[in-house]
N, C-alpha and C. Protein backbone atom coordinates (compact mmCIF):
# COMPACT_ATOMS: atom_id res chain seq x y z
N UNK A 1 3.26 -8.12 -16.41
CA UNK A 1 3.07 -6.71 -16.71
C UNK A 1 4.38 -6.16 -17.27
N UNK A 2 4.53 -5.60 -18.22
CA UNK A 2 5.55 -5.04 -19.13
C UNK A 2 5.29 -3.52 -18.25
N UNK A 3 7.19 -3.44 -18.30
CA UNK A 3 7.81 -2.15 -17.89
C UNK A 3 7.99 -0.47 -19.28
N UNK A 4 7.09 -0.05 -18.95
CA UNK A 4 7.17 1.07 -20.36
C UNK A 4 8.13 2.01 -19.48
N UNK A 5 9.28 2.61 -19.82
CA UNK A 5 9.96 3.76 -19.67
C UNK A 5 9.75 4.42 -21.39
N UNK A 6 9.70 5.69 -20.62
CA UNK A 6 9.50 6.70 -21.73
C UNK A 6 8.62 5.98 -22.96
N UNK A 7 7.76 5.79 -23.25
CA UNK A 7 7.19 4.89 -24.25
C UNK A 7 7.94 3.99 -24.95
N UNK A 8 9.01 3.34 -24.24
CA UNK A 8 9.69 2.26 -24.47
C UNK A 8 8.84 0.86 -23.71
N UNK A 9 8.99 -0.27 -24.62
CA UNK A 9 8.92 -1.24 -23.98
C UNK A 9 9.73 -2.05 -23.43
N UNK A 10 9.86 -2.25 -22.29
CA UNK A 10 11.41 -3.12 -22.22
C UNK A 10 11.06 -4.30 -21.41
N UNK A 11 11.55 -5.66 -21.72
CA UNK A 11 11.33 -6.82 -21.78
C UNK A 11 12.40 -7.15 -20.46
N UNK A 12 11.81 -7.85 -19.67
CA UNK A 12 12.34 -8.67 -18.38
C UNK A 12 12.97 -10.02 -18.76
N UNK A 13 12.47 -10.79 -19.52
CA UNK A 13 12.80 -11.99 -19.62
C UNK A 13 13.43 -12.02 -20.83
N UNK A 14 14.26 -13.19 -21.30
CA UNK A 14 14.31 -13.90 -22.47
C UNK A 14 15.05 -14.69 -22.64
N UNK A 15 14.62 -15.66 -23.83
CA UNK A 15 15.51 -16.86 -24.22
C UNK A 15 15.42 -17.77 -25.66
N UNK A 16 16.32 -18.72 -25.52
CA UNK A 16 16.68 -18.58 -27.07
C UNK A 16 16.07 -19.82 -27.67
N UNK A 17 16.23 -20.38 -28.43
CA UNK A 17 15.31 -21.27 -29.14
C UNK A 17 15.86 -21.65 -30.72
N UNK A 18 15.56 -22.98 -31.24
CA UNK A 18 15.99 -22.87 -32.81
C UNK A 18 15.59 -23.98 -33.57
N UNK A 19 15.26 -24.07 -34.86
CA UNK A 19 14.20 -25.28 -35.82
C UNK A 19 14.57 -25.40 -36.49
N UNK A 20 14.16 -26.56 -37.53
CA UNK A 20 14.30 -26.51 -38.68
C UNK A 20 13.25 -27.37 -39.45
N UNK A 21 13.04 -26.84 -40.56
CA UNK A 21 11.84 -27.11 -41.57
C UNK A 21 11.95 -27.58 -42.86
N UNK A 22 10.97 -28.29 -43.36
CA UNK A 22 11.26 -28.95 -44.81
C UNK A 22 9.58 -28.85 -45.15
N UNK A 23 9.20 -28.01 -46.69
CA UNK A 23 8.52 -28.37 -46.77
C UNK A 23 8.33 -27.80 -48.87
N UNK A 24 7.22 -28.03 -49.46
CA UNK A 24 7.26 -27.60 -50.95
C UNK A 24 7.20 -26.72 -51.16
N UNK A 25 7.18 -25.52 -50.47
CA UNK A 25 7.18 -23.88 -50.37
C UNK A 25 7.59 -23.55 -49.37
N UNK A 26 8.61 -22.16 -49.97
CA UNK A 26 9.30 -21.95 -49.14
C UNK A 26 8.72 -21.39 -47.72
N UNK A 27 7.33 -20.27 -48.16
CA UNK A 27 6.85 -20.30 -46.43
C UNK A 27 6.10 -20.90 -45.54
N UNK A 28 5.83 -22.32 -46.26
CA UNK A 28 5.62 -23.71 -45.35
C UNK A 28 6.83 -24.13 -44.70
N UNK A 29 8.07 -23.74 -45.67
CA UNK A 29 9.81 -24.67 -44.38
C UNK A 29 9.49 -23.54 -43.38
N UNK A 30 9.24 -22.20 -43.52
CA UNK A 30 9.79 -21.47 -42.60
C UNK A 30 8.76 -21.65 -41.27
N UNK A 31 7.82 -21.84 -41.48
CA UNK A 31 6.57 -21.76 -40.45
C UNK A 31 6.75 -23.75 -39.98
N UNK A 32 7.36 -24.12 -40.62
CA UNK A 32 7.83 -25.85 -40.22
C UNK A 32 9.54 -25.28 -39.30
N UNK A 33 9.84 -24.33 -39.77
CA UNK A 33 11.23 -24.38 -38.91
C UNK A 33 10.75 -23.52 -37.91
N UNK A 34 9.53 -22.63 -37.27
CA UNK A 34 9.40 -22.01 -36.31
C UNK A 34 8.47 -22.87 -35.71
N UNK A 35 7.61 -23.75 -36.02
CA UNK A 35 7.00 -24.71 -35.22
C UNK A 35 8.47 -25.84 -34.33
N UNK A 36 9.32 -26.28 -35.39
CA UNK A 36 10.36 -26.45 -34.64
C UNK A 36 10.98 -26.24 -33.47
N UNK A 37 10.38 -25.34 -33.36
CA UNK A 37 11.49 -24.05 -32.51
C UNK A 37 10.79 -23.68 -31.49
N UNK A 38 9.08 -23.66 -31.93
CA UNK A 38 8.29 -24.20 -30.46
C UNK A 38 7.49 -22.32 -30.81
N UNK A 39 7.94 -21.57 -31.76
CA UNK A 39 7.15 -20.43 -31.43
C UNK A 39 6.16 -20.04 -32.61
N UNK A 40 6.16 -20.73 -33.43
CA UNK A 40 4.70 -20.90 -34.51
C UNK A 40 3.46 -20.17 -34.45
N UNK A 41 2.88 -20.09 -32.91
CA UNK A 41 1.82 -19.83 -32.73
C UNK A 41 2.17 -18.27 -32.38
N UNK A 42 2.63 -17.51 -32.68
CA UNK A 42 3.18 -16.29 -31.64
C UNK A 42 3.17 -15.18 -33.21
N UNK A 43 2.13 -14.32 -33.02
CA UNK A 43 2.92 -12.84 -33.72
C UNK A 43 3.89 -12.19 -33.63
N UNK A 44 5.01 -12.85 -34.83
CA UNK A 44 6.17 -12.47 -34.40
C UNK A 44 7.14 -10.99 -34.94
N UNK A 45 7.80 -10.36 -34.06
CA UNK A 45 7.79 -8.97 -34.84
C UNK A 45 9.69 -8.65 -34.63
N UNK A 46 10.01 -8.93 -35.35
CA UNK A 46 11.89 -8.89 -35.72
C UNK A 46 11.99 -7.50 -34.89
N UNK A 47 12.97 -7.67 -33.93
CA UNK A 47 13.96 -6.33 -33.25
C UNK A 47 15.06 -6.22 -33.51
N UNK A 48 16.12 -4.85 -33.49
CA UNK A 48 17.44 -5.45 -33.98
C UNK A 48 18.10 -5.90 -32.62
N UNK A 49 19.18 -5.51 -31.97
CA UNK A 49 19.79 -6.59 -31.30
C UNK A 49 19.99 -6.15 -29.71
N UNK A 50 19.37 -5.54 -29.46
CA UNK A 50 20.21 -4.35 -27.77
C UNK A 50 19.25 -6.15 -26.93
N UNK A 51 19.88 -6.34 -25.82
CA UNK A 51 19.44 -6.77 -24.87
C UNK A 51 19.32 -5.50 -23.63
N UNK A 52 18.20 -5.76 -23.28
CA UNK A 52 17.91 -5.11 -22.17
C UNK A 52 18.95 -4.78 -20.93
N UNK A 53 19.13 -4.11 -20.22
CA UNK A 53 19.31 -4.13 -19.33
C UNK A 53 18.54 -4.57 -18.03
N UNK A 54 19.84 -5.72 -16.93
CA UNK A 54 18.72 -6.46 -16.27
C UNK A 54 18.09 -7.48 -16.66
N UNK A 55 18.14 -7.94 -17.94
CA UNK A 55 16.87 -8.93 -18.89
C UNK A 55 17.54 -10.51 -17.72
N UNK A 56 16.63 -11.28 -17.62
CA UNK A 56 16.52 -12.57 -17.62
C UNK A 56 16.54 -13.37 -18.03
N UNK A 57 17.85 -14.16 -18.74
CA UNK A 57 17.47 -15.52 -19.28
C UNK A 57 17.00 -17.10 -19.11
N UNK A 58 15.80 -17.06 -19.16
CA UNK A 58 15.34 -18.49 -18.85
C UNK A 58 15.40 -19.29 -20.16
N UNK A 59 15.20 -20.65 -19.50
CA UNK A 59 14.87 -21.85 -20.11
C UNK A 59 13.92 -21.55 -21.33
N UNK A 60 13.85 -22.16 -22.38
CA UNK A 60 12.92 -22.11 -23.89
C UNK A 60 11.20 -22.29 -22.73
N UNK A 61 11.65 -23.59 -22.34
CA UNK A 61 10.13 -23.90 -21.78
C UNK A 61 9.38 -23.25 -20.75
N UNK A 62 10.14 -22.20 -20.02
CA UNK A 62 9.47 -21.56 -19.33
C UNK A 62 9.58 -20.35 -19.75
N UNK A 63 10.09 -20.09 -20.51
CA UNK A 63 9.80 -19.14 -21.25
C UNK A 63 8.30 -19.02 -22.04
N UNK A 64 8.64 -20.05 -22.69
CA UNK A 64 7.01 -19.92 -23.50
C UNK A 64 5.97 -20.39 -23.03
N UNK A 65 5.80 -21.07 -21.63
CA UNK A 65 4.72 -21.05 -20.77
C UNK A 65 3.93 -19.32 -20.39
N UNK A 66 5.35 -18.23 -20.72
CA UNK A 66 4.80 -17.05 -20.01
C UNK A 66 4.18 -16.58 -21.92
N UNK A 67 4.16 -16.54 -22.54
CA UNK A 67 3.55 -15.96 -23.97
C UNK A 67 2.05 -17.08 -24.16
N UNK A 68 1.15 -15.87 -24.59
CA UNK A 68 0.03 -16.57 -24.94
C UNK A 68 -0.27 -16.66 -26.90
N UNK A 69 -0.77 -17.98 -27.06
CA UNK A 69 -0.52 -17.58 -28.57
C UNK A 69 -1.70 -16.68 -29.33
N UNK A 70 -1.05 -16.20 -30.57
CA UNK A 70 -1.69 -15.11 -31.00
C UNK A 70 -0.95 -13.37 -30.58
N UNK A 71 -0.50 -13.59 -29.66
CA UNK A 71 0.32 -12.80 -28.97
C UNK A 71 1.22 -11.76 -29.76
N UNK A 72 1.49 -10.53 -29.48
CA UNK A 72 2.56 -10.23 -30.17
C UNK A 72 3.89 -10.43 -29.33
N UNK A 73 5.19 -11.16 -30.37
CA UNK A 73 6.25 -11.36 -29.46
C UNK A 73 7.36 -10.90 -30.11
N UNK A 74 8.38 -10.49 -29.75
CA UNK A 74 9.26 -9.57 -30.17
C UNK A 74 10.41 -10.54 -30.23
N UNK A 75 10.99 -10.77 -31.35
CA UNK A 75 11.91 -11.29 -31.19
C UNK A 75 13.25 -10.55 -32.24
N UNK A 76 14.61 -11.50 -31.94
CA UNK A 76 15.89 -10.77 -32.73
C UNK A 76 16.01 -12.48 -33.48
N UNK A 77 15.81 -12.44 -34.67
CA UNK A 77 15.49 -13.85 -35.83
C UNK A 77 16.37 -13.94 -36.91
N UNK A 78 17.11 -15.19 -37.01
CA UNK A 78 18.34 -15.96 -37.93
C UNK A 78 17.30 -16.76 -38.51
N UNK A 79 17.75 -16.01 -40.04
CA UNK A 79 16.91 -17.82 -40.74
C UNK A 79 17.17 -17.22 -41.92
N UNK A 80 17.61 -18.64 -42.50
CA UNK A 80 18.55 -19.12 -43.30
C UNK A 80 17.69 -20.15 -44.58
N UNK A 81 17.61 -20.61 -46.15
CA UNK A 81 16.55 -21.47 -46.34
C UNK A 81 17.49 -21.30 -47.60
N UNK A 82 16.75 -22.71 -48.55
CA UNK A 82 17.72 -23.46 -49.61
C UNK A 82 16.65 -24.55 -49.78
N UNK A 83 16.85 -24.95 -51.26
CA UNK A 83 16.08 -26.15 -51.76
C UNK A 83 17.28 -27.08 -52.38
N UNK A 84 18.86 -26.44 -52.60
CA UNK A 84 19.66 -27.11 -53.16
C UNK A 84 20.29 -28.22 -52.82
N UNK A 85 19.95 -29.13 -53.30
CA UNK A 85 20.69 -30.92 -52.67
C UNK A 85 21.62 -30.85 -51.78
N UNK A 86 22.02 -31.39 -50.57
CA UNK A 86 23.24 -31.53 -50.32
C UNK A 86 24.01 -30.16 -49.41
N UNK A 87 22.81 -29.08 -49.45
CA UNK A 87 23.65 -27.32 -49.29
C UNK A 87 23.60 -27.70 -47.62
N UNK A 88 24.56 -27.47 -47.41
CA UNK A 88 24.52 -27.10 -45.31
C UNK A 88 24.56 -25.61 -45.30
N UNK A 89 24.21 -25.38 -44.29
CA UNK A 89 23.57 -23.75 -43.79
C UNK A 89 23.23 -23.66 -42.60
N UNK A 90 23.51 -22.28 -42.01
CA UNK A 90 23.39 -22.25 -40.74
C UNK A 90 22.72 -21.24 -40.38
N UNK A 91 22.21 -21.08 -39.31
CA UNK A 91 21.18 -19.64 -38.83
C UNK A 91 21.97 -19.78 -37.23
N UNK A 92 22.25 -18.28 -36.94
CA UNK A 92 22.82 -18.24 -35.54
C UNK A 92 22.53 -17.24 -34.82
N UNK A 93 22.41 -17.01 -33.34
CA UNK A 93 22.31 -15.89 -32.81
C UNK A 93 23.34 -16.26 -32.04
N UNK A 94 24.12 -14.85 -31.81
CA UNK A 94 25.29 -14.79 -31.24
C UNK A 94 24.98 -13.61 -29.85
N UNK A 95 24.93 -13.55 -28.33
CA UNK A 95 24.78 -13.12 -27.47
C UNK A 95 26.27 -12.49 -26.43
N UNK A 96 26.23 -10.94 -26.25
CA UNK A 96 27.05 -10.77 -25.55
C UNK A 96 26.37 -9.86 -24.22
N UNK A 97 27.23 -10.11 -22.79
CA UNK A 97 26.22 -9.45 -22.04
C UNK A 97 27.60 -9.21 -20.89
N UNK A 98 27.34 -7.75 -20.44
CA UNK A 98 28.06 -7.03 -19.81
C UNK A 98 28.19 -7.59 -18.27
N UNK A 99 29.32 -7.08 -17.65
CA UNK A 99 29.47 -7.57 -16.75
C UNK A 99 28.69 -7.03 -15.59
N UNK A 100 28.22 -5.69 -15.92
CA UNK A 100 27.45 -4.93 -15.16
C UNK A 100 25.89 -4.98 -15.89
N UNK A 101 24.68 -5.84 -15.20
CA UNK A 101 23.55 -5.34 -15.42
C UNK A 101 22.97 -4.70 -15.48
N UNK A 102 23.64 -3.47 -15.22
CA UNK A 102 22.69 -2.35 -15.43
C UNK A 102 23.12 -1.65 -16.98
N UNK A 103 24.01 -2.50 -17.56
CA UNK A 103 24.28 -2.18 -18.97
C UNK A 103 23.61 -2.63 -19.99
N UNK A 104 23.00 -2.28 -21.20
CA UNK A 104 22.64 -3.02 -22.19
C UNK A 104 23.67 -4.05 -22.71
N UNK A 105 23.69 -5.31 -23.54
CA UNK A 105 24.38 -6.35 -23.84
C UNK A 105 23.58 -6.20 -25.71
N UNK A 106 24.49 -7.32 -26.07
CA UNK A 106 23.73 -7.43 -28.15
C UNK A 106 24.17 -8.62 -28.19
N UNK A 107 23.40 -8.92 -29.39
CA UNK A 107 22.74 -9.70 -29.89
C UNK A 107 22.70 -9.69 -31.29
N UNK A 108 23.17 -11.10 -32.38
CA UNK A 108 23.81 -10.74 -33.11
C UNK A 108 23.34 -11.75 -33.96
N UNK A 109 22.50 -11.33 -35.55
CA UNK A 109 21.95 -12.80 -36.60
C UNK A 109 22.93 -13.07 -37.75
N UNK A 110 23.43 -14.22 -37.67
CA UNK A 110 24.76 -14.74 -38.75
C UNK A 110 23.82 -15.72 -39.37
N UNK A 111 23.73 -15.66 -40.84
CA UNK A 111 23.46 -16.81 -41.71
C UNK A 111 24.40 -17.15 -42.41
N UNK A 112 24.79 -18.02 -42.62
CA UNK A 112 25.26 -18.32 -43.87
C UNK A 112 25.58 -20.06 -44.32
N UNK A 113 25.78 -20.01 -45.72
CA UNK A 113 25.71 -21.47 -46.02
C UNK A 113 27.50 -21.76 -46.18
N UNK A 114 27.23 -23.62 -46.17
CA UNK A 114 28.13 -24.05 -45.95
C UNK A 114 29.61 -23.82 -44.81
N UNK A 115 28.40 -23.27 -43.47
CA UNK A 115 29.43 -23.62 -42.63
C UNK A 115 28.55 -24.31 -41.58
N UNK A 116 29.01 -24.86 -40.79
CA UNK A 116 28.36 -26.14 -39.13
C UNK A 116 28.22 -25.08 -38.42
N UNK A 117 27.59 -25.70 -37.75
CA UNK A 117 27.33 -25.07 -36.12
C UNK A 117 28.33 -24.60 -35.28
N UNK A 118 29.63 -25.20 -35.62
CA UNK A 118 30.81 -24.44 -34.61
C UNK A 118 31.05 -23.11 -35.27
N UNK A 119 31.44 -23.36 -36.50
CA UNK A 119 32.25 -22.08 -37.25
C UNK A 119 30.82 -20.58 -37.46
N UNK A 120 29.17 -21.22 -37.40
CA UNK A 120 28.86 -19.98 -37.43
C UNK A 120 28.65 -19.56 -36.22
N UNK A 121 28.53 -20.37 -34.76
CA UNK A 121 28.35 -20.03 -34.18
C UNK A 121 29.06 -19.18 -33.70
N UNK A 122 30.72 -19.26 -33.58
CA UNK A 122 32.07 -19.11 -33.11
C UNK A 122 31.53 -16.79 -34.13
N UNK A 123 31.62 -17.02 -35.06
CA UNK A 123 30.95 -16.26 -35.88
C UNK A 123 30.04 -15.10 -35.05
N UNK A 124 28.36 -15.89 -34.55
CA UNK A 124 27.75 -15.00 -34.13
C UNK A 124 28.33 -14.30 -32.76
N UNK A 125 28.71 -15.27 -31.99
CA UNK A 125 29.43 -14.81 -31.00
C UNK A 125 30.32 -13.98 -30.98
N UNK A 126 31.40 -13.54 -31.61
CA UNK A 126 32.26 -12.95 -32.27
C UNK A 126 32.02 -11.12 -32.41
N UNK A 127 30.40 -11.53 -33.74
CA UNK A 127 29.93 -10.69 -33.60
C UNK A 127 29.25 -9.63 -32.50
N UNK A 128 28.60 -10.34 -31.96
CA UNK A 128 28.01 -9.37 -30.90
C UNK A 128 28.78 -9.00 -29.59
N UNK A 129 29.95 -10.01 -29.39
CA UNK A 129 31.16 -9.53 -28.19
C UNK A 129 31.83 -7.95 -28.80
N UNK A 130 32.09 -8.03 -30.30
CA UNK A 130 32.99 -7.11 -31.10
C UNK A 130 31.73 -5.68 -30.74
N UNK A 131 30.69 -5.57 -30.82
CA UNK A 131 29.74 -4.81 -30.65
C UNK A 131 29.77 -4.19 -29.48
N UNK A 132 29.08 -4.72 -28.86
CA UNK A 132 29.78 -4.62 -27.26
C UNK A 132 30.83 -4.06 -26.99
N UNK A 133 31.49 -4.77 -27.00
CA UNK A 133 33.54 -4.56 -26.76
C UNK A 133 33.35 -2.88 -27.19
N UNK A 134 32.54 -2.42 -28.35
CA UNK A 134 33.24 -1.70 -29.34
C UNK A 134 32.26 -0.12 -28.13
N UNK A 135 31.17 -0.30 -27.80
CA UNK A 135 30.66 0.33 -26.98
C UNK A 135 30.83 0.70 -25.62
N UNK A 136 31.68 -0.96 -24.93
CA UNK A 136 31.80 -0.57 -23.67
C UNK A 136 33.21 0.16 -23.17
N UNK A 137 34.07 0.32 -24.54
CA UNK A 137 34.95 1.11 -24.91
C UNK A 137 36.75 0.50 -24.78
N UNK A 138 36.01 -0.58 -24.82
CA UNK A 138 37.61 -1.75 -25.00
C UNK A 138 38.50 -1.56 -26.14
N UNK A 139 39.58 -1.45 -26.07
CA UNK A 139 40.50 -1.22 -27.03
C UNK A 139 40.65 -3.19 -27.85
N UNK A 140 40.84 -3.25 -28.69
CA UNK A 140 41.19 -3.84 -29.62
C UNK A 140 41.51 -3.81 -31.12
N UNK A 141 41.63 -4.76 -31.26
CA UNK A 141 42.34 -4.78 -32.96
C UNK A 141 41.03 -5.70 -33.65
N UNK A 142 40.38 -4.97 -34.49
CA UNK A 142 39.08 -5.25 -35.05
C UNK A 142 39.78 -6.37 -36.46
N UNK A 143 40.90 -6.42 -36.61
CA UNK A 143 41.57 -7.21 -37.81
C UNK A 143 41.72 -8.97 -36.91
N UNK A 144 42.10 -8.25 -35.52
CA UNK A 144 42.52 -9.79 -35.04
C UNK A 144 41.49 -11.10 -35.03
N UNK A 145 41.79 -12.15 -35.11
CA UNK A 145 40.92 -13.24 -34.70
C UNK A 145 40.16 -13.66 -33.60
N UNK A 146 39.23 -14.39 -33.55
CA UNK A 146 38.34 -14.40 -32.55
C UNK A 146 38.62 -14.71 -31.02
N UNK A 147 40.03 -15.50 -31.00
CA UNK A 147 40.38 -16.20 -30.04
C UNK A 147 41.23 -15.31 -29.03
N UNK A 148 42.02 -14.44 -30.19
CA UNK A 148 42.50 -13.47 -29.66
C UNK A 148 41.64 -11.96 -28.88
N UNK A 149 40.80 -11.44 -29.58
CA UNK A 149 39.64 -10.74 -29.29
C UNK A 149 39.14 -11.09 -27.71
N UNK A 150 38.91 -12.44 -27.76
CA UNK A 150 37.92 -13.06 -26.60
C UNK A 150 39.03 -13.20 -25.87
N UNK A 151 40.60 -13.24 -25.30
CA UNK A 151 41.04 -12.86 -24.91
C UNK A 151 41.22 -11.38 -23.73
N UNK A 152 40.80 -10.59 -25.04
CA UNK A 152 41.28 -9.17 -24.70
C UNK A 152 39.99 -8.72 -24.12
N UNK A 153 38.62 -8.79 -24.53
CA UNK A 153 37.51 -9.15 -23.86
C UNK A 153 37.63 -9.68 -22.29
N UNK A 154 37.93 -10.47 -22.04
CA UNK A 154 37.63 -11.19 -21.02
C UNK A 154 38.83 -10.35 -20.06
N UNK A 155 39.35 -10.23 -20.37
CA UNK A 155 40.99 -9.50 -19.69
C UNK A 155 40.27 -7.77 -18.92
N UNK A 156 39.36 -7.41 -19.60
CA UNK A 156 38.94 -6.44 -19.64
C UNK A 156 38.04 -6.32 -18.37
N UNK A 157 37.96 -7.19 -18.13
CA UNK A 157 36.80 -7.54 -16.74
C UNK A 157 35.17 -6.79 -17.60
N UNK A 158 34.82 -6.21 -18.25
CA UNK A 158 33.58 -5.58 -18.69
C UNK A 158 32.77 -6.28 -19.63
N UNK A 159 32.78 -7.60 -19.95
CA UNK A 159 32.27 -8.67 -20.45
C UNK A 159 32.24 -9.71 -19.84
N UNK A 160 30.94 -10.19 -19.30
CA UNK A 160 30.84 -11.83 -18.43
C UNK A 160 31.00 -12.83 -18.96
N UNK A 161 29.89 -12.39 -20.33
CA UNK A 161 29.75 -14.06 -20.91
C UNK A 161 29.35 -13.58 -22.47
N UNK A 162 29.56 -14.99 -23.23
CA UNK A 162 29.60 -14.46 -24.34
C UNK A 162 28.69 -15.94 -24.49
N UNK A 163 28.16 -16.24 -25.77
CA UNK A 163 27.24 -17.18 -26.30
C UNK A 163 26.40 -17.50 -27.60
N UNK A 164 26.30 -18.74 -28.08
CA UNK A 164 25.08 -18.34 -29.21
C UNK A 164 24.70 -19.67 -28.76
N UNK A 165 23.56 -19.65 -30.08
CA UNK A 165 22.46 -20.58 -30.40
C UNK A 165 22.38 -20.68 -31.70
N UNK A 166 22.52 -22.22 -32.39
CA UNK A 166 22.78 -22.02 -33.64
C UNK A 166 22.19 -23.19 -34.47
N UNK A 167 21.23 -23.15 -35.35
CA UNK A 167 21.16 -24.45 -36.36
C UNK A 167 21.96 -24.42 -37.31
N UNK A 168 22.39 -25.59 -37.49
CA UNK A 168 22.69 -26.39 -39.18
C UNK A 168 21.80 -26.91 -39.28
N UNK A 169 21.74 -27.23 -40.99
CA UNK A 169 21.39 -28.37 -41.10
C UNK A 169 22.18 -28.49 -42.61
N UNK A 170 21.55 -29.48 -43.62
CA UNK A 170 21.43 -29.98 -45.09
C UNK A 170 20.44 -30.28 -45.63
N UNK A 171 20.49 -29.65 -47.24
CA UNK A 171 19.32 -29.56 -47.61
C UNK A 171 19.08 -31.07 -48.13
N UNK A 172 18.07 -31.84 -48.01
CA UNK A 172 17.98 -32.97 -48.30
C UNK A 172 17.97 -33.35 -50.42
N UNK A 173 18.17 -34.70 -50.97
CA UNK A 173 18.06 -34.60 -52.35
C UNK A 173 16.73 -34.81 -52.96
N UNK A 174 15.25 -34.12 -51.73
CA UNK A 174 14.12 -34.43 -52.39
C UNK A 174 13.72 -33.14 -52.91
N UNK A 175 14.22 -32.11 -52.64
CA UNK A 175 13.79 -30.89 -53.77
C UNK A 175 12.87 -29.87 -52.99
N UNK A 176 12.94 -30.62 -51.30
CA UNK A 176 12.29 -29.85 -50.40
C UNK A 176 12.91 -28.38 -49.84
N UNK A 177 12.12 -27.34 -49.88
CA UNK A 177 12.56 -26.06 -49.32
C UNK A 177 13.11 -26.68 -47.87
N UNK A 178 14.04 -26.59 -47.53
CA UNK A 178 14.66 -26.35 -46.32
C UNK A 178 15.16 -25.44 -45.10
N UNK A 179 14.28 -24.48 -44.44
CA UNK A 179 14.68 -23.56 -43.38
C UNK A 179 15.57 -24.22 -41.95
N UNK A 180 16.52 -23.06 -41.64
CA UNK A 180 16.73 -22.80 -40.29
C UNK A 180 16.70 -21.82 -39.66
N UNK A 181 16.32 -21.92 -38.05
CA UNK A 181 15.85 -20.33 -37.35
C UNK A 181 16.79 -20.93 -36.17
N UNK A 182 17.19 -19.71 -35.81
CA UNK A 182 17.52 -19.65 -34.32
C UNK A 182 16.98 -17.89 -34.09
N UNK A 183 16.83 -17.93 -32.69
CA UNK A 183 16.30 -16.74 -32.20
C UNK A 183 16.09 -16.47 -30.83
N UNK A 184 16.30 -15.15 -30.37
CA UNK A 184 15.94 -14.91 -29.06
C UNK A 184 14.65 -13.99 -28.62
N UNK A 185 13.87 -14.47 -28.23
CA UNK A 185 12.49 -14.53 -27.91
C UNK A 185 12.43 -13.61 -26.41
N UNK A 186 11.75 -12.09 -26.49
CA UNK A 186 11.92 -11.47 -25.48
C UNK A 186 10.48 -11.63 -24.90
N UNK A 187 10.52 -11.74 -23.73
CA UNK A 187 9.34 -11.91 -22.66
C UNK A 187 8.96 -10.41 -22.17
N UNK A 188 8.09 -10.12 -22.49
CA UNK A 188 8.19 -8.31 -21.76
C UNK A 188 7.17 -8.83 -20.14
């Protein structure tokens, strides 16, 4: 049973998930990179990035034991796609979440090509700590680097944890559309 405040819906659960697809059109890779990813069967409807307050993160698989398909499911969606030989690309969600639950946390979609899984992930993460940070009213230097940031973050005691979820891949030399998704999948 989903919690409505004020004709809000707000989601108890969630968790993250990510695919990738190859196919001769491009919205055959993408529906091949969300079968990937295990959520194919699901009406899916893009949110931008607030995590709930309170939210739950479970496991992919018990997660999607609780969604029925056909369903409408709300998700915050990275995806990334290319037919060009050889192209690497990445789709990422980057997660930041307060130290106090009773705070909202974000959530953050980085695409881009020609970087791996560390550098976009390092990226989404980045992003949505800087968000955060920037709300829960932490002083920093928005010029500095990430390492430094996550530093001053963590120093702050008002940030727990920081995180993403991220595909690469490469586009293969058969001329196939190539998608990647990563995403966080809210359970209301």
């Amino acid at each position: 049973m989903e919690e409505v405040i004020a004709g809000n819906l707000v989601p108890k659960k969630m968790f993250f998930t990510k695919g990738v697809g190859r196919a001769k059109e491009k919205l055959a890779a993408f529906e091949a990179a969300l079968r990937s990813a295990g959520i194919e069967k699901f009406n899916l409807v893009r949110v931008s990035s607030i995590v709930p307050p309170n939210v739950m993160v479970v496991g992919k698989d018990a997660g999607l034991q609780e969604l029925k398909p056909g369903g409408v499911t709300f998700l915050v969606l990275s995806r990334i796609e290319s037919k060009e030989p050889n192209r690497l690309m990445a789709a990422s969600i980057g997660v930041a979440l307060p130290r106090d639950p009773n705070n909202y946390g974000y959530l953050s979609e980085y695409e881009e090509y020609g970087e791996s899984d560390e550098t976009a992930g390092e990226k989404a993460e980045e992003l949505a700590a800087t968000m955060l940070a920037s709300t829960l009213g932490i002083d920093f230097d928005v010029n500095s680097g990430w390492d430094e940031k996550e530093q001053v973050f963590k120093m702050s005691n008002k940030i727990v944890k920081t995180n993403d979820v991220t595909q690469s891949t490469v586009v293969g030399k058969d001329g196939l559309w190539t998608c990647a998704v990563s995403a966080a999948v809210f359970i209301l």
